[in-house]
PDB file of N, CA and C in Angstrom:
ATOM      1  N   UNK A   1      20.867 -11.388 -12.047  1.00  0.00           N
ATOM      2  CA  UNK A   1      19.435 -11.480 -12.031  1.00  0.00           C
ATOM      3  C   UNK A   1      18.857 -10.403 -12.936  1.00  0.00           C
ATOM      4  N   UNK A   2      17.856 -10.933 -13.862  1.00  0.00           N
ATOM      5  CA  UNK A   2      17.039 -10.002 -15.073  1.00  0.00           C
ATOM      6  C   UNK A   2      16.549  -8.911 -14.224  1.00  0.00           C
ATOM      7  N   UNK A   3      16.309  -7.881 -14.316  1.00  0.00           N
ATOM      8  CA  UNK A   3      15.248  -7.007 -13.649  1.00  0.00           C
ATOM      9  C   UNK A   3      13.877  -6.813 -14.488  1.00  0.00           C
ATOM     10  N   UNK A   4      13.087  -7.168 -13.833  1.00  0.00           N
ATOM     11  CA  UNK A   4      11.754  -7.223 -14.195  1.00  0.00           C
ATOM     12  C   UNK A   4      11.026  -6.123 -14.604  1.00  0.00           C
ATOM     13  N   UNK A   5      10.604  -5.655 -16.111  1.00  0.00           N
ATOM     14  CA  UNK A   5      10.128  -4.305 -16.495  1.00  0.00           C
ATOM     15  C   UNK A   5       8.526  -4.148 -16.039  1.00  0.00           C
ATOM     16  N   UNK A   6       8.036  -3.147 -15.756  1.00  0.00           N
ATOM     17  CA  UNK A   6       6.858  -2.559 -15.383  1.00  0.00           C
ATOM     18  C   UNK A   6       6.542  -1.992 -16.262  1.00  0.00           C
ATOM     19  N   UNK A   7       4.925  -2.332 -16.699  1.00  0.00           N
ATOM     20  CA  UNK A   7       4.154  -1.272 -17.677  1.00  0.00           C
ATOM     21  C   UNK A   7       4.140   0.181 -17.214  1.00  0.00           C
ATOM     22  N   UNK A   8       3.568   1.216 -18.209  1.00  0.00           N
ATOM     23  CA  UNK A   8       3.064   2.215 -18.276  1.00  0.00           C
ATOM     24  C   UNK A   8       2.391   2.494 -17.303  1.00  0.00           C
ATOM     25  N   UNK A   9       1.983   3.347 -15.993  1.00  0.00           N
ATOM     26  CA  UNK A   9       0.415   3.652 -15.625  1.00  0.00           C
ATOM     27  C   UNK A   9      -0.223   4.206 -16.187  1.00  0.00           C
ATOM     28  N   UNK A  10      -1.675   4.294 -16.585  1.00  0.00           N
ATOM     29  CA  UNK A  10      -2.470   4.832 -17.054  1.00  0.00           C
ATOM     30  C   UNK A  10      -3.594   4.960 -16.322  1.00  0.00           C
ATOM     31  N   UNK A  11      -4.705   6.007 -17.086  1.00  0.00           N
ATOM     32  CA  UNK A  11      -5.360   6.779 -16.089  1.00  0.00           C
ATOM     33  C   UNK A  11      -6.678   5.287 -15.625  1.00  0.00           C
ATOM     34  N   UNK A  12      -6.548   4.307 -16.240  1.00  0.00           N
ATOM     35  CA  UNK A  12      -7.515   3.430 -15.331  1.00  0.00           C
ATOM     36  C   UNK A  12      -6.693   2.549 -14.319  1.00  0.00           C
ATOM     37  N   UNK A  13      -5.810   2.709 -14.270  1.00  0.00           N
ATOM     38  CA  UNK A  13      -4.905   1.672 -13.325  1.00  0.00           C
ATOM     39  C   UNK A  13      -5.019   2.792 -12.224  1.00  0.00           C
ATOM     40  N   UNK A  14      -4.709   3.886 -12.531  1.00  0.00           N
ATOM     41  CA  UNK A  14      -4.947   5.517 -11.396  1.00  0.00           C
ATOM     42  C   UNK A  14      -5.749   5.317 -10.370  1.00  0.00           C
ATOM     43  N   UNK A  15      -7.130   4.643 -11.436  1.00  0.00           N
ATOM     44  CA  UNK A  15      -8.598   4.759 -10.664  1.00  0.00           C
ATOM     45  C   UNK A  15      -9.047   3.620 -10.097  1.00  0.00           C
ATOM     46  N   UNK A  16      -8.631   2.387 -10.829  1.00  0.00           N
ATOM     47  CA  UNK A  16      -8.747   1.034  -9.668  1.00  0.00           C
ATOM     48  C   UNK A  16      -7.814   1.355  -8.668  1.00  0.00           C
ATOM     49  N   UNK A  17      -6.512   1.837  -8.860  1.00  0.00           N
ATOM     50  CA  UNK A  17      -5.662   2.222  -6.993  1.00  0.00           C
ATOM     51  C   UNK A  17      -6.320   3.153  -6.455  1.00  0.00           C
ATOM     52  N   UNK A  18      -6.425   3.930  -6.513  1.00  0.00           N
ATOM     53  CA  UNK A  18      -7.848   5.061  -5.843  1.00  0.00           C
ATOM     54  C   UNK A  18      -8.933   4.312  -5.179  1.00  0.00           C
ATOM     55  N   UNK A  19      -9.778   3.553  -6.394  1.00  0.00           N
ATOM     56  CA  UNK A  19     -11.019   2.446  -5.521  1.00  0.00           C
ATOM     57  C   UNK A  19     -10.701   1.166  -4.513  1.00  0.00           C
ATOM     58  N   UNK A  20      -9.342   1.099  -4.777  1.00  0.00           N
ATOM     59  CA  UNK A  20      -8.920  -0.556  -3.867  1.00  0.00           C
ATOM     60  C   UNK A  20      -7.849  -0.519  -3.199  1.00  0.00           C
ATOM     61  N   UNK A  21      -7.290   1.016  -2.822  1.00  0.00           N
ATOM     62  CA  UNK A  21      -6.148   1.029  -2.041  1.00  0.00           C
ATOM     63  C   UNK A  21      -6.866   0.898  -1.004  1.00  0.00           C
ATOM     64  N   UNK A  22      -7.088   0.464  -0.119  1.00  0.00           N
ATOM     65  CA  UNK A  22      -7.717   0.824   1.242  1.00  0.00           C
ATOM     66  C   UNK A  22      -8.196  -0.685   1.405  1.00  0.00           C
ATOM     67  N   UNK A  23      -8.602  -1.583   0.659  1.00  0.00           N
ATOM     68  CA  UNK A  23      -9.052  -3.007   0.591  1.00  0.00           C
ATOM     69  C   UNK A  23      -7.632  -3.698   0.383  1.00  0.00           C
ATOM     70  N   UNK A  24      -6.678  -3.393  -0.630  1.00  0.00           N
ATOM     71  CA  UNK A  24      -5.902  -4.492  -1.158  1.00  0.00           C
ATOM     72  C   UNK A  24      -4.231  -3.754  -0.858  1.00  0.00           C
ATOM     73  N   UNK A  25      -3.379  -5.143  -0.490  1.00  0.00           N
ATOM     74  CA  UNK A  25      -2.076  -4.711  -0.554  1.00  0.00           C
ATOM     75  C   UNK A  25      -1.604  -4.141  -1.556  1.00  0.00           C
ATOM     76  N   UNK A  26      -0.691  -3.178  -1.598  1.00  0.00           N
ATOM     77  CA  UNK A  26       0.017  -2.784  -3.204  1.00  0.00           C
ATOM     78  C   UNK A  26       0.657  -3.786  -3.859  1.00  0.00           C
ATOM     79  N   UNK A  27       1.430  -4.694  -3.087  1.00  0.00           N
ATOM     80  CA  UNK A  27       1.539  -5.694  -3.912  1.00  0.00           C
ATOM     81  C   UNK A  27       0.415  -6.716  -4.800  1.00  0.00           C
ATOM     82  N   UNK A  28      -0.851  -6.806  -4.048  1.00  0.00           N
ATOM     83  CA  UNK A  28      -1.997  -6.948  -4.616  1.00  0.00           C
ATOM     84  C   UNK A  28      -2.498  -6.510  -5.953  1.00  0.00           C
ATOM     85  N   UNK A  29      -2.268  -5.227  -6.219  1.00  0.00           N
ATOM     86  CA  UNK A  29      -3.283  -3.939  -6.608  1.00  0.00           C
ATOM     87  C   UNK A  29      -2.253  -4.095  -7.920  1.00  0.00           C
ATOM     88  N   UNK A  30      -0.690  -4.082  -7.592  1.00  0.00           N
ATOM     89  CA  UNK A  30       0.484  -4.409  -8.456  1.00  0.00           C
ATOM     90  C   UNK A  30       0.645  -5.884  -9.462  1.00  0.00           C
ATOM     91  N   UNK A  31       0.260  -7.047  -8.573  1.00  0.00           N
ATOM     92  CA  UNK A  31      -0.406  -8.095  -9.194  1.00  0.00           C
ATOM     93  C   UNK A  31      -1.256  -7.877 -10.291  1.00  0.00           C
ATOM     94  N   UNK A  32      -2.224  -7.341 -10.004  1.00  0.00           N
ATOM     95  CA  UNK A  32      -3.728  -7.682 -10.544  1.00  0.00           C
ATOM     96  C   UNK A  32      -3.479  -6.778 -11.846  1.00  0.00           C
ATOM     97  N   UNK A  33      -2.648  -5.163 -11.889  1.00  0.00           N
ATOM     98  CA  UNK A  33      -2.952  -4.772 -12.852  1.00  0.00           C
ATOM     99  C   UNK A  33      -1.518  -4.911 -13.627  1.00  0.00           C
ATOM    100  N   UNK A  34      -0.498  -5.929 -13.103  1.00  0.00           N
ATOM    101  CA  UNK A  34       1.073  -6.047 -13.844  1.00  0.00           C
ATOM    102  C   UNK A  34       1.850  -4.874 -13.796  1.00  0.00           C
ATOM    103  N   UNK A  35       1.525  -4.129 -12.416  1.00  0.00           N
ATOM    104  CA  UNK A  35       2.656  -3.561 -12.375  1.00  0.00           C
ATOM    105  C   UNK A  35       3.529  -3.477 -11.323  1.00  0.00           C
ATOM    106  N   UNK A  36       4.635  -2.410 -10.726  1.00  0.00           N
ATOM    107  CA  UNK A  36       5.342  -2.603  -9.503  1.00  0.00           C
ATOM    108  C   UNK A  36       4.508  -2.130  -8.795  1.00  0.00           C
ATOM    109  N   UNK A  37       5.327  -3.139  -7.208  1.00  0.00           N
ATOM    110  CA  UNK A  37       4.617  -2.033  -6.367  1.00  0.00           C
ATOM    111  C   UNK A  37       5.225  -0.924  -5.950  1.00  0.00           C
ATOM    112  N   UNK A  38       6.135  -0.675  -6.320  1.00  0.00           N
ATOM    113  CA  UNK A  38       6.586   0.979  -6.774  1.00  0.00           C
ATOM    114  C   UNK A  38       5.896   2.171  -7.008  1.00  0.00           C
ATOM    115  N   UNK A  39       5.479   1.281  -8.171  1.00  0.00           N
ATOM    116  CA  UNK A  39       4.078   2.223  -8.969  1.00  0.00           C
ATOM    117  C   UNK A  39       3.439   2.549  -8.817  1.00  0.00           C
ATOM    118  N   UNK A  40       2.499   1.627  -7.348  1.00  0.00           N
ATOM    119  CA  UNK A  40       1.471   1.580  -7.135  1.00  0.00           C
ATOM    120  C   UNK A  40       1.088   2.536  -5.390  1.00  0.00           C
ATOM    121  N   UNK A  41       2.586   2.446  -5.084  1.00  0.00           N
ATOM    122  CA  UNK A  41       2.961   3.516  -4.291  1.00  0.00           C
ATOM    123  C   UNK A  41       3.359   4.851  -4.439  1.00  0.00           C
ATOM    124  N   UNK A  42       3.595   5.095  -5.709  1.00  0.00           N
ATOM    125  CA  UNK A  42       4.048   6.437  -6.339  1.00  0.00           C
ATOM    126  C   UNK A  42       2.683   6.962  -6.813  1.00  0.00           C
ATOM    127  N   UNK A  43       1.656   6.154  -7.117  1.00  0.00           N
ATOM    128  CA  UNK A  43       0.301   6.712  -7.643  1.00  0.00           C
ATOM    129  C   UNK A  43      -0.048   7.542  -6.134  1.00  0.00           C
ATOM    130  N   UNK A  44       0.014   6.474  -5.436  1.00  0.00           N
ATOM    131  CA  UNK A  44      -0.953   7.098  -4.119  1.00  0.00           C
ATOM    132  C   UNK A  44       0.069   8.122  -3.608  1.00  0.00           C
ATOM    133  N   UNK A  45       1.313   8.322  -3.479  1.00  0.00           N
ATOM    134  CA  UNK A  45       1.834   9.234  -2.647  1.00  0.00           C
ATOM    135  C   UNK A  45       1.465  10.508  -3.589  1.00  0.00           C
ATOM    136  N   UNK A  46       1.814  10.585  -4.973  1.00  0.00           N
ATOM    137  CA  UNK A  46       1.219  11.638  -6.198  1.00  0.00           C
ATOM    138  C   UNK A  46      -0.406  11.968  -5.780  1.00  0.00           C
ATOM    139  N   UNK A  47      -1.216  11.506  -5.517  1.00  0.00           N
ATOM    140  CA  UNK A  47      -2.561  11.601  -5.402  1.00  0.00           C
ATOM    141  C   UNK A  47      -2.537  12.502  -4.420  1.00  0.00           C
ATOM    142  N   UNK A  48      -2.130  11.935  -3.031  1.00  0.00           N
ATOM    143  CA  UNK A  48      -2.141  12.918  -1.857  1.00  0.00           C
ATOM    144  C   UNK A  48      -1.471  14.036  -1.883  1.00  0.00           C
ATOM    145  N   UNK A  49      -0.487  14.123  -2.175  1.00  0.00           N
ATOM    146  CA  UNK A  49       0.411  15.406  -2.480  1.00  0.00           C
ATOM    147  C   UNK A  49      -0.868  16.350  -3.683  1.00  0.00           C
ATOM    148  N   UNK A  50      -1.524  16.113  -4.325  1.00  0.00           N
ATOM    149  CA  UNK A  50      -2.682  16.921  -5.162  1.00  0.00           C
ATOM    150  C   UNK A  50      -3.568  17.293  -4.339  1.00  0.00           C
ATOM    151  N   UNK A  51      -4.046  16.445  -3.267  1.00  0.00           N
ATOM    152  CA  UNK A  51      -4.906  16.691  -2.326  1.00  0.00           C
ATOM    153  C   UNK A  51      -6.431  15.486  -2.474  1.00  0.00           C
ATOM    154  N   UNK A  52      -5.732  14.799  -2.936  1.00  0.00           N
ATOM    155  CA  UNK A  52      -6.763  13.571  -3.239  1.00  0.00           C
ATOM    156  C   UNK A  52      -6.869  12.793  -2.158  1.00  0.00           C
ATOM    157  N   UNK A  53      -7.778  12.772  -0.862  1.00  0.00           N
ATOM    158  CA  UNK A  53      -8.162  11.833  -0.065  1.00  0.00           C
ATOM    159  C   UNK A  53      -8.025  10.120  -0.158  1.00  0.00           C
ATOM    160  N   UNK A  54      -6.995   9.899   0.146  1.00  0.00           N
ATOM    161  CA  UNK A  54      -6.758   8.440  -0.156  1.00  0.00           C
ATOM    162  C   UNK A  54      -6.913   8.302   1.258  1.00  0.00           C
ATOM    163  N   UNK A  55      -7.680   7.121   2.135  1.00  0.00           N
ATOM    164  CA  UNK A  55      -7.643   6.882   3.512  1.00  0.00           C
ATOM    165  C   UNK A  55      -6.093   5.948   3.827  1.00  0.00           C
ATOM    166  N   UNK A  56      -5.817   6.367   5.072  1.00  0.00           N
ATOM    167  CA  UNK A  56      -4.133   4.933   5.152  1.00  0.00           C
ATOM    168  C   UNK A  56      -4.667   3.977   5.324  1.00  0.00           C
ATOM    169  N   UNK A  57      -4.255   2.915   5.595  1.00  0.00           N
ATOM    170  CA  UNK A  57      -4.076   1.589   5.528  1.00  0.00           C
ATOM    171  C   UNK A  57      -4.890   1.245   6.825  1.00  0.00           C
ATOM    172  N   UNK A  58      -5.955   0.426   6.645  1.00  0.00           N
ATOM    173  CA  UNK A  58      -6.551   0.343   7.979  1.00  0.00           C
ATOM    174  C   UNK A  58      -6.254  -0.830   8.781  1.00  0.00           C
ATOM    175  N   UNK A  59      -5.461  -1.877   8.317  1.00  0.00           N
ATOM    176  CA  UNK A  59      -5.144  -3.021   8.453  1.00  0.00           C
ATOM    177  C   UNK A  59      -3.712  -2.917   8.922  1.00  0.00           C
ATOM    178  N   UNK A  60      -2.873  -2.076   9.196  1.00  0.00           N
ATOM    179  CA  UNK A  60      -1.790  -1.942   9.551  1.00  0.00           C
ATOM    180  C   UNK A  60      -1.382  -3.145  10.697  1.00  0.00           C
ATOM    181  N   UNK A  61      -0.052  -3.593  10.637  1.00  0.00           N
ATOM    182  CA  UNK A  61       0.256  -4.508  11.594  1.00  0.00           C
ATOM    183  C   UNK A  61       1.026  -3.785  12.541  1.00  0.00           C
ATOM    184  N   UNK A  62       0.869  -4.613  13.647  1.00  0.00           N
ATOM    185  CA  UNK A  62       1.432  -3.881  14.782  1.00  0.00           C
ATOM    186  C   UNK A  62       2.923  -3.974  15.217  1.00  0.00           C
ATOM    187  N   UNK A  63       3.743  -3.257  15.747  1.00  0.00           N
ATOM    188  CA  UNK A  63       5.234  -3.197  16.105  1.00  0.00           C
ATOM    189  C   UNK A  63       4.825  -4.500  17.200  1.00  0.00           C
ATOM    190  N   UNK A  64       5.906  -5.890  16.673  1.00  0.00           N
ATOM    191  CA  UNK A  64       5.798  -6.741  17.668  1.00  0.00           C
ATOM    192  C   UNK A  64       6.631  -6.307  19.555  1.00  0.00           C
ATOM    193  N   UNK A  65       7.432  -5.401  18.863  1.00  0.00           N
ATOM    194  CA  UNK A  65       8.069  -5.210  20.342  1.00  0.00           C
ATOM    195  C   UNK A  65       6.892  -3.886  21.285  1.00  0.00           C
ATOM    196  N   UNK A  66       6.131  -3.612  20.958  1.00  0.00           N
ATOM    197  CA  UNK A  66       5.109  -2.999  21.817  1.00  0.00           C
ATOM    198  C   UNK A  66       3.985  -4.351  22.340  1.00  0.00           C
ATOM    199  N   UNK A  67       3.569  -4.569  21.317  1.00  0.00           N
ATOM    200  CA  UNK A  67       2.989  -5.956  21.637  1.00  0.00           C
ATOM    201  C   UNK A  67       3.608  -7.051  23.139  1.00  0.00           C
ATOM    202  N   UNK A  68       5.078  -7.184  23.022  1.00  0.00           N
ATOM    203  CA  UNK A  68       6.467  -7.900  23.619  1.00  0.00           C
ATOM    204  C   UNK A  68       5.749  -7.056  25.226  1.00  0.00           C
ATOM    205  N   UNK A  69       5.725  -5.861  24.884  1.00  0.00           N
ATOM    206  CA  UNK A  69       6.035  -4.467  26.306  1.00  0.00           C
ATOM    207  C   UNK A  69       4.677  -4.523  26.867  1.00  0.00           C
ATOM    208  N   UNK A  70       3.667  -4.872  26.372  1.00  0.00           N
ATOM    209  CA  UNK A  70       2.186  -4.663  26.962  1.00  0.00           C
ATOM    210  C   UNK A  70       1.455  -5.995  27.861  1.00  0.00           C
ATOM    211  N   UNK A  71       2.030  -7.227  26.895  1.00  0.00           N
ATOM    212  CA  UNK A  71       2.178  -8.568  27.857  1.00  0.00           C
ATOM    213  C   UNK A  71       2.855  -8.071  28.567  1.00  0.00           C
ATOM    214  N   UNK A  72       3.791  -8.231  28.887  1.00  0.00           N
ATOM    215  CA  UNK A  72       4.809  -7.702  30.271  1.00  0.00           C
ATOM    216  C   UNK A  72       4.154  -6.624  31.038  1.00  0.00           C
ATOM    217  N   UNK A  73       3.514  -5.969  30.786  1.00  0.00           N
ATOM    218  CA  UNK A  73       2.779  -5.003  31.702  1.00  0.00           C
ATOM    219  C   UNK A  73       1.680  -5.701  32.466  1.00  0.00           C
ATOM    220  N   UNK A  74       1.253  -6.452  31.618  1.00  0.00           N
ATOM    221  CA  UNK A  74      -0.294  -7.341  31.587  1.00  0.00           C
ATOM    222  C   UNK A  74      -0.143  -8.066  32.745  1.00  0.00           C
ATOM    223  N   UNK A  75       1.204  -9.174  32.890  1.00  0.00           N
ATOM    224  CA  UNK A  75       1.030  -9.776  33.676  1.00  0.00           C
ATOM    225  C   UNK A  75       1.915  -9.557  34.620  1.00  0.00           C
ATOM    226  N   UNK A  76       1.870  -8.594  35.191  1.00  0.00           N
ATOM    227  CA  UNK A  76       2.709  -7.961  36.249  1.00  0.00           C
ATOM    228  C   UNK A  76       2.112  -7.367  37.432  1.00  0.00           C
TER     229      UNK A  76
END
């Protein structure tokens, strides 16, 4: 299997992940501007480590086996 090359980042790809991490998946954000989502995870972990306020992920999904443990509590 080919491995698929990734552009350059540059400093506007920086600043749309900065404005739309918090709205869009990295695979999203990786889509839209052709690159990995590698990349697009290495921007933001680089950002925070500077001290750049990136908010986490507010959409996070939940561990199904807590979910599994809380029904079971529920109807008990």
């Amino acid at each position: 299997m080919a491995r698929r090359r990734s552009r350059l980042v540059t400093k506007e790809d920086v600043k749309f992940i900065y404005e739309n991490y918090s709205k869009m998946t990295a695979v999203e954000i990786a889509e839209k501007l052709g690159i990995s989502r590698y990349q697009v995870t290495k921007v933001v972990s680089e950002l925070r480590k500077r001290g750049v306020d990136i908010p986490k992920k507010a959409g996070k999904r939940r561990n199904p086996i807590d979910e599994f443990v809380e029904e079971l509590k529920k109807g008990q």
